[in-house]
PDB file of N, CA and C in Angstrom:
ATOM      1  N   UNK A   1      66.724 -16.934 -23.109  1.00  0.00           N
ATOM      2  CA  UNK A   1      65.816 -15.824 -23.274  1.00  0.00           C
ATOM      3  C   UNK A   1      65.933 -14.923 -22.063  1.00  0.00           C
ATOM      4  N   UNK A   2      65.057 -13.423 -22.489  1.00  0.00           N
ATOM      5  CA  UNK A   2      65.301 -12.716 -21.174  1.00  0.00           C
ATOM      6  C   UNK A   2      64.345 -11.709 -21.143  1.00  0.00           C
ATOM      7  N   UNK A   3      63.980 -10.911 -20.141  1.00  0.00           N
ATOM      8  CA  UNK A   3      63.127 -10.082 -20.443  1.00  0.00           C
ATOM      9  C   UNK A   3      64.077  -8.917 -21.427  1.00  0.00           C
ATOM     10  N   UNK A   4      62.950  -8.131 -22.008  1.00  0.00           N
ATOM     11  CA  UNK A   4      63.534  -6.878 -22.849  1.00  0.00           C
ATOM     12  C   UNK A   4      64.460  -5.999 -22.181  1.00  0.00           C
ATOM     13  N   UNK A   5      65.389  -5.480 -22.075  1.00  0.00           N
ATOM     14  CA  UNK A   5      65.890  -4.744 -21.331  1.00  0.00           C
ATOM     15  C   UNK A   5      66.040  -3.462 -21.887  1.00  0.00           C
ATOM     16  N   UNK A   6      65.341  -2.493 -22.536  1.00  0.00           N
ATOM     17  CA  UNK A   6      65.360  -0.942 -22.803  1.00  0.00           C
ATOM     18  C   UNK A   6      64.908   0.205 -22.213  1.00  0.00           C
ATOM     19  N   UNK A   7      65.591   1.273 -23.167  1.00  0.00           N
ATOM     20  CA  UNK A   7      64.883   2.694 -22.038  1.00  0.00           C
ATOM     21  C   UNK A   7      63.297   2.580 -22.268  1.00  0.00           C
ATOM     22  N   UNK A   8      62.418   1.823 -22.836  1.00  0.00           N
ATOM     23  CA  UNK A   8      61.474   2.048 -23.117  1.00  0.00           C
ATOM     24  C   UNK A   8      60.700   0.906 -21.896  1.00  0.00           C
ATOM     25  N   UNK A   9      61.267   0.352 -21.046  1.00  0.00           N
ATOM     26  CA  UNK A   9      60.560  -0.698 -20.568  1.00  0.00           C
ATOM     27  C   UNK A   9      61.283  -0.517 -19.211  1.00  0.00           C
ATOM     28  N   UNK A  10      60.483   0.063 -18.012  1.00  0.00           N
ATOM     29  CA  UNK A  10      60.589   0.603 -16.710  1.00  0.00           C
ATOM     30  C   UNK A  10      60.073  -0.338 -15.498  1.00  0.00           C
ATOM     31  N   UNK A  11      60.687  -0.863 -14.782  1.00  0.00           N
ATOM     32  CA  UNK A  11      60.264  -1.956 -13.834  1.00  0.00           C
ATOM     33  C   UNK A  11      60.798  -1.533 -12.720  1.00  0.00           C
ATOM     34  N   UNK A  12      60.275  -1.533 -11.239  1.00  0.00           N
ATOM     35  CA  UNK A  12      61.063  -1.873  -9.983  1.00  0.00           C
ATOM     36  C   UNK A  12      59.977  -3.203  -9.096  1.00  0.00           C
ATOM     37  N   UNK A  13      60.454  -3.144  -8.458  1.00  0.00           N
ATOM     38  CA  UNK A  13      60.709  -4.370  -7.595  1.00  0.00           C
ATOM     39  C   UNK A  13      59.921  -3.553  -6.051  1.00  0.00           C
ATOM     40  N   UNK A  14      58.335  -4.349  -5.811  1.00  0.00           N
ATOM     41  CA  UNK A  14      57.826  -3.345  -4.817  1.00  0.00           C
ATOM     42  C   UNK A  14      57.026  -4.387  -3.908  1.00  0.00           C
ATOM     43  N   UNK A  15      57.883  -4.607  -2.390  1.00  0.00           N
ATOM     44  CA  UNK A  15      57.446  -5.889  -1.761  1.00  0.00           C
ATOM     45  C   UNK A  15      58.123  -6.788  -2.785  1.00  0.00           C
ATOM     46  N   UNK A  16      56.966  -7.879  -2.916  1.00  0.00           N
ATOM     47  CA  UNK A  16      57.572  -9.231  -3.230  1.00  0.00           C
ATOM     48  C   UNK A  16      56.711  -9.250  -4.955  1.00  0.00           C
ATOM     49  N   UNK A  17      56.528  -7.890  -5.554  1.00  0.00           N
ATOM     50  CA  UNK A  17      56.115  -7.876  -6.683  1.00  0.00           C
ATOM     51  C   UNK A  17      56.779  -6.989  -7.592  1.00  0.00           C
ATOM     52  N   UNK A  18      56.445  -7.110  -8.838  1.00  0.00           N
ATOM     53  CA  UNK A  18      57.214  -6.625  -9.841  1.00  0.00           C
ATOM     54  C   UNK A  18      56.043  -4.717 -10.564  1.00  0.00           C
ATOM     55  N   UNK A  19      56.453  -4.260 -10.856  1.00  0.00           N
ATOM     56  CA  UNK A  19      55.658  -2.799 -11.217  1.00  0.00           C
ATOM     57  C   UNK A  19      56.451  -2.946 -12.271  1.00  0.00           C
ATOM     58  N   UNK A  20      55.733  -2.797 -13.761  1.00  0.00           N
ATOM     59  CA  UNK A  20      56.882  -2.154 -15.097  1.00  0.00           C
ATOM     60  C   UNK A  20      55.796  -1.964 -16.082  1.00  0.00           C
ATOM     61  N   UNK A  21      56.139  -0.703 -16.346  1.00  0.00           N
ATOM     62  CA  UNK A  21      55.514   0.195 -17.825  1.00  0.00           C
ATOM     63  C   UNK A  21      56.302  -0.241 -18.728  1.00  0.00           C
ATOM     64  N   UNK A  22      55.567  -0.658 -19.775  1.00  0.00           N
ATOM     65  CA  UNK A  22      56.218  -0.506 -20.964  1.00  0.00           C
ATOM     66  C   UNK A  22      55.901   0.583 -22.153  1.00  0.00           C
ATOM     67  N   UNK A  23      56.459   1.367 -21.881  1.00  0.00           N
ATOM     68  CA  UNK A  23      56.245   2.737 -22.638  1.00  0.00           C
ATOM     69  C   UNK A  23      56.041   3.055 -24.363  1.00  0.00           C
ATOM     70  N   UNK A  24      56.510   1.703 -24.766  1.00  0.00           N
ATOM     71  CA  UNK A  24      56.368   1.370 -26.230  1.00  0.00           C
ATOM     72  C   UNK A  24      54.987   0.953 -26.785  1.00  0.00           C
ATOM     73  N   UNK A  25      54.317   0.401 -25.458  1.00  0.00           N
ATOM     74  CA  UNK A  25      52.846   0.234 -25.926  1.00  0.00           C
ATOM     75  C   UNK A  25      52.061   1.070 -24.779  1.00  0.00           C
ATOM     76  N   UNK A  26      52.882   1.861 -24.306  1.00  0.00           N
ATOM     77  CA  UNK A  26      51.642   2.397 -23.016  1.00  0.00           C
ATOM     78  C   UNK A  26      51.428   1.190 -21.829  1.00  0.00           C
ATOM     79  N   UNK A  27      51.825   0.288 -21.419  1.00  0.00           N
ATOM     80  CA  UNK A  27      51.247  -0.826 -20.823  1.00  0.00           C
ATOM     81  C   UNK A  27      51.719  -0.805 -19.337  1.00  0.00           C
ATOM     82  N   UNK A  28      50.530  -1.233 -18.770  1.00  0.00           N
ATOM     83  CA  UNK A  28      50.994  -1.122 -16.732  1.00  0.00           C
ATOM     84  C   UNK A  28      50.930  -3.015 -16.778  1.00  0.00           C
ATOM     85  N   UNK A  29      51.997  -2.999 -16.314  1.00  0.00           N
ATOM     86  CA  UNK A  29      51.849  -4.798 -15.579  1.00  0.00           C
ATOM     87  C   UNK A  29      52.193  -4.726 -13.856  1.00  0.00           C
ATOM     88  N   UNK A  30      51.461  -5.588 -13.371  1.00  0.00           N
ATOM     89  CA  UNK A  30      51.827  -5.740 -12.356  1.00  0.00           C
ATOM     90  C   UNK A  30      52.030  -7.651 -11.993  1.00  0.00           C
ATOM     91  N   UNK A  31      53.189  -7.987 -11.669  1.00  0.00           N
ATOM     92  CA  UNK A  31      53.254  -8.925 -11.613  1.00  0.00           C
ATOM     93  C   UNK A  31      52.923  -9.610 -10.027  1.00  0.00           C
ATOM     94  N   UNK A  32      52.691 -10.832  -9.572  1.00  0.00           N
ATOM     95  CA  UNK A  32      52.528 -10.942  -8.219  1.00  0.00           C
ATOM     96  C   UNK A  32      53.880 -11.970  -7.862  1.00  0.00           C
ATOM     97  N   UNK A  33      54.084 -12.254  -6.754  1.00  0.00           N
ATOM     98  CA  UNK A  33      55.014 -12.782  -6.006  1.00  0.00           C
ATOM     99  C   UNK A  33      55.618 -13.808  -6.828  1.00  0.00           C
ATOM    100  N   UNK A  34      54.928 -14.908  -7.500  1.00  0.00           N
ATOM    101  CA  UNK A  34      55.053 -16.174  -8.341  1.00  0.00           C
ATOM    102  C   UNK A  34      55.771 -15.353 -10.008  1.00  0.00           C
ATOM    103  N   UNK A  35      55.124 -14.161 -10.209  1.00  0.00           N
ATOM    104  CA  UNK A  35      55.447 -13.924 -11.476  1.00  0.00           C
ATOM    105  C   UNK A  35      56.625 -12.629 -11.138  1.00  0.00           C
ATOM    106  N   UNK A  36      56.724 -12.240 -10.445  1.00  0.00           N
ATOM    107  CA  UNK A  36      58.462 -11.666  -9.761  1.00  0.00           C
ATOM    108  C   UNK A  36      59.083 -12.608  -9.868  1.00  0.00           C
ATOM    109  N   UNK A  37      59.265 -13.593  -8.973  1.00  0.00           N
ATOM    110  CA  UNK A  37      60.328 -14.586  -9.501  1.00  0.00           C
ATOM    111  C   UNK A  37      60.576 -14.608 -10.377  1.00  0.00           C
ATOM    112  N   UNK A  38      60.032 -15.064 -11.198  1.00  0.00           N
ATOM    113  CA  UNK A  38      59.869 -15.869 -12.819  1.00  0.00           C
ATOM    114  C   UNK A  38      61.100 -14.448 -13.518  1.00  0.00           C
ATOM    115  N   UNK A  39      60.493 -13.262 -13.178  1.00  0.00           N
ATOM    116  CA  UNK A  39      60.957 -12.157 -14.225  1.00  0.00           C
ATOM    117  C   UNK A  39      61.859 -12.085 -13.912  1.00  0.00           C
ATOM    118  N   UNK A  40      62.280 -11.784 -12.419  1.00  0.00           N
ATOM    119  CA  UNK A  40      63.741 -11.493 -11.806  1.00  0.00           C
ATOM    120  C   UNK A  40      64.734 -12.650 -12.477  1.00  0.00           C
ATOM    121  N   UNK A  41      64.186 -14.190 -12.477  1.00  0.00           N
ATOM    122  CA  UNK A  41      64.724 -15.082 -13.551  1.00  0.00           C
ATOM    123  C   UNK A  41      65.483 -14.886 -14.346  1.00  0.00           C
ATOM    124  N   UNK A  42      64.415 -14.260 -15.301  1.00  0.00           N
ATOM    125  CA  UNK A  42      64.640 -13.635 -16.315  1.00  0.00           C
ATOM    126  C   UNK A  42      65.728 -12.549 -16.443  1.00  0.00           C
ATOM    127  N   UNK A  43      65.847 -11.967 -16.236  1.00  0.00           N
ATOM    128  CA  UNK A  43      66.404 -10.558 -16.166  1.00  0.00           C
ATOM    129  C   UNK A  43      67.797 -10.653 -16.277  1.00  0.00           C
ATOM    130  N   UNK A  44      68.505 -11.631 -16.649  1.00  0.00           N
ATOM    131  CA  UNK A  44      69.988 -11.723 -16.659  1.00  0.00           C
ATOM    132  C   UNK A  44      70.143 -12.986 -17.976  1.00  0.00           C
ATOM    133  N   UNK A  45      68.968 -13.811 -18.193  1.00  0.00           N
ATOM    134  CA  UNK A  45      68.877 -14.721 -18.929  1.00  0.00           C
ATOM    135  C   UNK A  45      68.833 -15.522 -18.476  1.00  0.00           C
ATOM    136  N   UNK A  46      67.527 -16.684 -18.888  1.00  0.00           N
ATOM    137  CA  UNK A  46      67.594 -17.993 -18.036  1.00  0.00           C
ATOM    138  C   UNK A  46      66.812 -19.018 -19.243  1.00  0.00           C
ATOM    139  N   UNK A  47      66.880 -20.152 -18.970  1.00  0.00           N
ATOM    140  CA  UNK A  47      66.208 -21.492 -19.753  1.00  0.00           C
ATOM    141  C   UNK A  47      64.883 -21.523 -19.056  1.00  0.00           C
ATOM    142  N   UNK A  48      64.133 -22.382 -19.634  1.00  0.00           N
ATOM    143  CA  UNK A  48      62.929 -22.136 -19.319  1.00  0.00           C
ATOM    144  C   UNK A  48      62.746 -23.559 -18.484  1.00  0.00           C
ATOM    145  N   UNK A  49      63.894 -24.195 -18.678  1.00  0.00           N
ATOM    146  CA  UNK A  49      63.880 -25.226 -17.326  1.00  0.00           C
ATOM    147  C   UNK A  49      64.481 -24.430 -16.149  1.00  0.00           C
ATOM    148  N   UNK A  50      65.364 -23.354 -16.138  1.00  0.00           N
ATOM    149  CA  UNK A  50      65.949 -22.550 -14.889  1.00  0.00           C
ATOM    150  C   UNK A  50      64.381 -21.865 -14.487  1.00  0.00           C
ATOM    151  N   UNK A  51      63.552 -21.724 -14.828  1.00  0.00           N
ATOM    152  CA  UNK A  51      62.398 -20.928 -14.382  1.00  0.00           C
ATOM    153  C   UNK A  51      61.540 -21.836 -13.821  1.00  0.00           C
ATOM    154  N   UNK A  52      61.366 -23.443 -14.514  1.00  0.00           N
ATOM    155  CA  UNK A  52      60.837 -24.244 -13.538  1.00  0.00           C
ATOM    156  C   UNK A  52      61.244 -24.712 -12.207  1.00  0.00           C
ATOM    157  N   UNK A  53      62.506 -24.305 -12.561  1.00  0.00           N
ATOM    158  CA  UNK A  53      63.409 -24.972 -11.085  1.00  0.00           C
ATOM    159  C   UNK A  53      63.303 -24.120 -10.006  1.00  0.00           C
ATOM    160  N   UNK A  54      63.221 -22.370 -10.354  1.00  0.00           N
ATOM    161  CA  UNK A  54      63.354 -21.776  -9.615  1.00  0.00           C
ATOM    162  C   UNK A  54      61.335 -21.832  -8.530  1.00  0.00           C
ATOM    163  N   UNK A  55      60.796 -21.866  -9.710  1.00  0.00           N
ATOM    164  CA  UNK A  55      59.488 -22.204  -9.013  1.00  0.00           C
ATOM    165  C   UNK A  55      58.963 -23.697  -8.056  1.00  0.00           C
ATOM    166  N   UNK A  56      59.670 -24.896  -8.468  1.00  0.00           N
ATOM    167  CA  UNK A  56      59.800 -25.870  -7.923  1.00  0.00           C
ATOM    168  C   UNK A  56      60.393 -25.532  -6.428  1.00  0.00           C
ATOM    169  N   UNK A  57      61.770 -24.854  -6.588  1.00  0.00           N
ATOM    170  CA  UNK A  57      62.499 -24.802  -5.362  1.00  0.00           C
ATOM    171  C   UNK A  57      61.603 -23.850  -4.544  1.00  0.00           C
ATOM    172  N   UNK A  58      61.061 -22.350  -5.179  1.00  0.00           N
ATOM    173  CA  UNK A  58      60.774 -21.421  -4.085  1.00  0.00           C
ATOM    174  C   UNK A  58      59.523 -21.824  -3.729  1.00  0.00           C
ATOM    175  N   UNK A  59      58.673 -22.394  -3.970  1.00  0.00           N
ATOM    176  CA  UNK A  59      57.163 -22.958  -3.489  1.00  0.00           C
ATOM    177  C   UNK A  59      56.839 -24.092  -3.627  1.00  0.00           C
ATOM    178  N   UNK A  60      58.044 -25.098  -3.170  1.00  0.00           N
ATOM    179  CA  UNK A  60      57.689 -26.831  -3.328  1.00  0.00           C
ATOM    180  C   UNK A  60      56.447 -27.146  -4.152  1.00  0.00           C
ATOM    181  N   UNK A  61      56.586 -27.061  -5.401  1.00  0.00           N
ATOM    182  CA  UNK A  61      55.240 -27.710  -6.503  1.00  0.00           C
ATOM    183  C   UNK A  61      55.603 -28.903  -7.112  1.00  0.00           C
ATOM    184  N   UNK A  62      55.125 -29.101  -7.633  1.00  0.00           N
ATOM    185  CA  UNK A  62      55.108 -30.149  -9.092  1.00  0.00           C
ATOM    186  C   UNK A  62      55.728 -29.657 -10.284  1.00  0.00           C
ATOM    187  N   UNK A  63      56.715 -30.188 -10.248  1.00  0.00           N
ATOM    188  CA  UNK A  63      56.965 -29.734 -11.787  1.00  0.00           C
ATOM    189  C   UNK A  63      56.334 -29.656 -12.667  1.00  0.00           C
ATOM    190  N   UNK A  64      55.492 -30.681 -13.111  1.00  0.00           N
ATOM    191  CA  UNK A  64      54.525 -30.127 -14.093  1.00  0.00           C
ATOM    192  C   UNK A  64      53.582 -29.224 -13.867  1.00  0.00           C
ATOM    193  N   UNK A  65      53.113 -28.842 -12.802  1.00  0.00           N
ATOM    194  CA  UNK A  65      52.408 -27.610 -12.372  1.00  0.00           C
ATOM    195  C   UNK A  65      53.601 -26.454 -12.814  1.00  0.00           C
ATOM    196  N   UNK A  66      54.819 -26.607 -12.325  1.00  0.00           N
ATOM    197  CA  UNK A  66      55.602 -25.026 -12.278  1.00  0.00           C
ATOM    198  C   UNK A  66      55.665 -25.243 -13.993  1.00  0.00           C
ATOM    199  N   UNK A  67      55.500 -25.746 -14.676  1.00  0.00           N
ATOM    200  CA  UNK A  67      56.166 -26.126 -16.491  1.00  0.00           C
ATOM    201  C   UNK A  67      54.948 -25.410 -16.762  1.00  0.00           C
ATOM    202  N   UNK A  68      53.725 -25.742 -16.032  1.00  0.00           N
ATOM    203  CA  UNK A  68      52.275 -24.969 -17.150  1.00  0.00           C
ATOM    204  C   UNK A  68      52.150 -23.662 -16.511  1.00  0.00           C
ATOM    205  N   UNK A  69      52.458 -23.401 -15.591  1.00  0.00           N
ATOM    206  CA  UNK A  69      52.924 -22.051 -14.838  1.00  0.00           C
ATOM    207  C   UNK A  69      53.819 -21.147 -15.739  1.00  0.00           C
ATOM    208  N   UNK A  70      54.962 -21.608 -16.321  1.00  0.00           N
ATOM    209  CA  UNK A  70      55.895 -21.269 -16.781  1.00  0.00           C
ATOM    210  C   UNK A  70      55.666 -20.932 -17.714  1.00  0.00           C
ATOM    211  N   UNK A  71      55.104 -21.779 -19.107  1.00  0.00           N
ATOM    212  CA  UNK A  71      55.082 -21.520 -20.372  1.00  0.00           C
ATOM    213  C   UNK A  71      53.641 -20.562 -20.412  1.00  0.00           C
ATOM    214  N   UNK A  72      52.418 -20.174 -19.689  1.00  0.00           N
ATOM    215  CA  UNK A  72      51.441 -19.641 -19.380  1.00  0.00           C
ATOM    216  C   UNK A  72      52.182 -17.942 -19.577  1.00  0.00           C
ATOM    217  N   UNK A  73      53.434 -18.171 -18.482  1.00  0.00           N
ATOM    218  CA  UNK A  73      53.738 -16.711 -18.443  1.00  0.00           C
ATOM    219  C   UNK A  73      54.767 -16.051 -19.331  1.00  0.00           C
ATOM    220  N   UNK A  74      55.447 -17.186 -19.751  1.00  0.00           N
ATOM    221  CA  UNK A  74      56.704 -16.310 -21.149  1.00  0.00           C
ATOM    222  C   UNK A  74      55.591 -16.330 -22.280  1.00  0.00           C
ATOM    223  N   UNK A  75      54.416 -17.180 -22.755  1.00  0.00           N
ATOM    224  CA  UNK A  75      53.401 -16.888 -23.968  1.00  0.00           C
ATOM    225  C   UNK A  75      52.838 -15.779 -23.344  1.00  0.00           C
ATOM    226  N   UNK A  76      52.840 -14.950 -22.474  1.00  0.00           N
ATOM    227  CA  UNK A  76      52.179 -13.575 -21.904  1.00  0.00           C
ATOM    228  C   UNK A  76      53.108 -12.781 -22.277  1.00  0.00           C
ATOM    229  N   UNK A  77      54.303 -12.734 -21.910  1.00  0.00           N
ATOM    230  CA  UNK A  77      55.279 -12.150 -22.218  1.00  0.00           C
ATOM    231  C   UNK A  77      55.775 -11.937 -23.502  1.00  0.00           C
ATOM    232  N   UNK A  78      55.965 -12.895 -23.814  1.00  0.00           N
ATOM    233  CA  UNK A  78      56.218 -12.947 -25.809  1.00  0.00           C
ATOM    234  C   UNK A  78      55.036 -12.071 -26.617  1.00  0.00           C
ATOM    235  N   UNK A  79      53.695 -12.156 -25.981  1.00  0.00           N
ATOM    236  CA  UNK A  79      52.289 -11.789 -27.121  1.00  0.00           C
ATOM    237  C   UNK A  79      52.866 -10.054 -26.507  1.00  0.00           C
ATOM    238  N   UNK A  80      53.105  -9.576 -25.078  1.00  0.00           N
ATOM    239  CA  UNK A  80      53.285  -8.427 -25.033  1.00  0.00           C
ATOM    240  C   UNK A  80      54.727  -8.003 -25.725  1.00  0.00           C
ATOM    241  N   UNK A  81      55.291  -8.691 -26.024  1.00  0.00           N
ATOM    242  CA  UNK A  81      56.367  -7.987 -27.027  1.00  0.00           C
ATOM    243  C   UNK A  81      58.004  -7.805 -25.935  1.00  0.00           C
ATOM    244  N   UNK A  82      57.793  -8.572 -24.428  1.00  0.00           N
ATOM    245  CA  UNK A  82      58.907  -8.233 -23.479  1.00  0.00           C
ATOM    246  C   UNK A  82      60.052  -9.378 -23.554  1.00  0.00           C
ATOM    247  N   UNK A  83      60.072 -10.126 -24.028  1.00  0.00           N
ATOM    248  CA  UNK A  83      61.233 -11.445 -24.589  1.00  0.00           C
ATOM    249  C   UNK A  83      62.224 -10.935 -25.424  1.00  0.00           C
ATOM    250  N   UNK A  84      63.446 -10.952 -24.746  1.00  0.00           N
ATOM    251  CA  UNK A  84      64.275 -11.285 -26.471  1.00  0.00           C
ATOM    252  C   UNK A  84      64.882 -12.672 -25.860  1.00  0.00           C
ATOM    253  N   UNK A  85      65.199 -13.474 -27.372  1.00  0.00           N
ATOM    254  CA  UNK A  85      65.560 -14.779 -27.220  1.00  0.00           C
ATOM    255  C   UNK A  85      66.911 -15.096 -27.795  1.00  0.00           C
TER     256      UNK A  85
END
């Protein structure tokens, strides 16, 4: 899976957070440091075990903490319509 990648869906990268309109629904997200990662992840295509790993590695957690972390934020992502799979 990956995030959406169209002219309709505008993101940069500001500090250690993510800024992106999605212009198809009007929508402001702002992501924070934990959910930058995750997207930047994303953004080329990743498994949704590569997204636990990457959260495991960058903030020594629990895996099962980074797994309910994880699936918390692609079901955010999916209900806003930014996934293709």
């Amino acid at each position: 899976m990956k995030i959406r990648q169209d002219s309709s869906l505008l993101w940069r990268v500001l500090d250690d957070e993510i800024v992106a309109l999605d212009l198809k629904s009007s929508t402001y997200l702002r992501l924070n440091h934990t959910g930058a990662v995750l997207w930047q992840t994303l953004r080329d295509a990743a498994s949704r075990e590569a997204l636990v790993g990457a959260l495991v590695e960058r903030y020594d957690i629990a895996e099962e903490r980074a797994r309910e972390d994880v699936d918390i934020f692609l079901a955010d992502l999916e209900k806003r319509g930014l996934l293709e799979t």
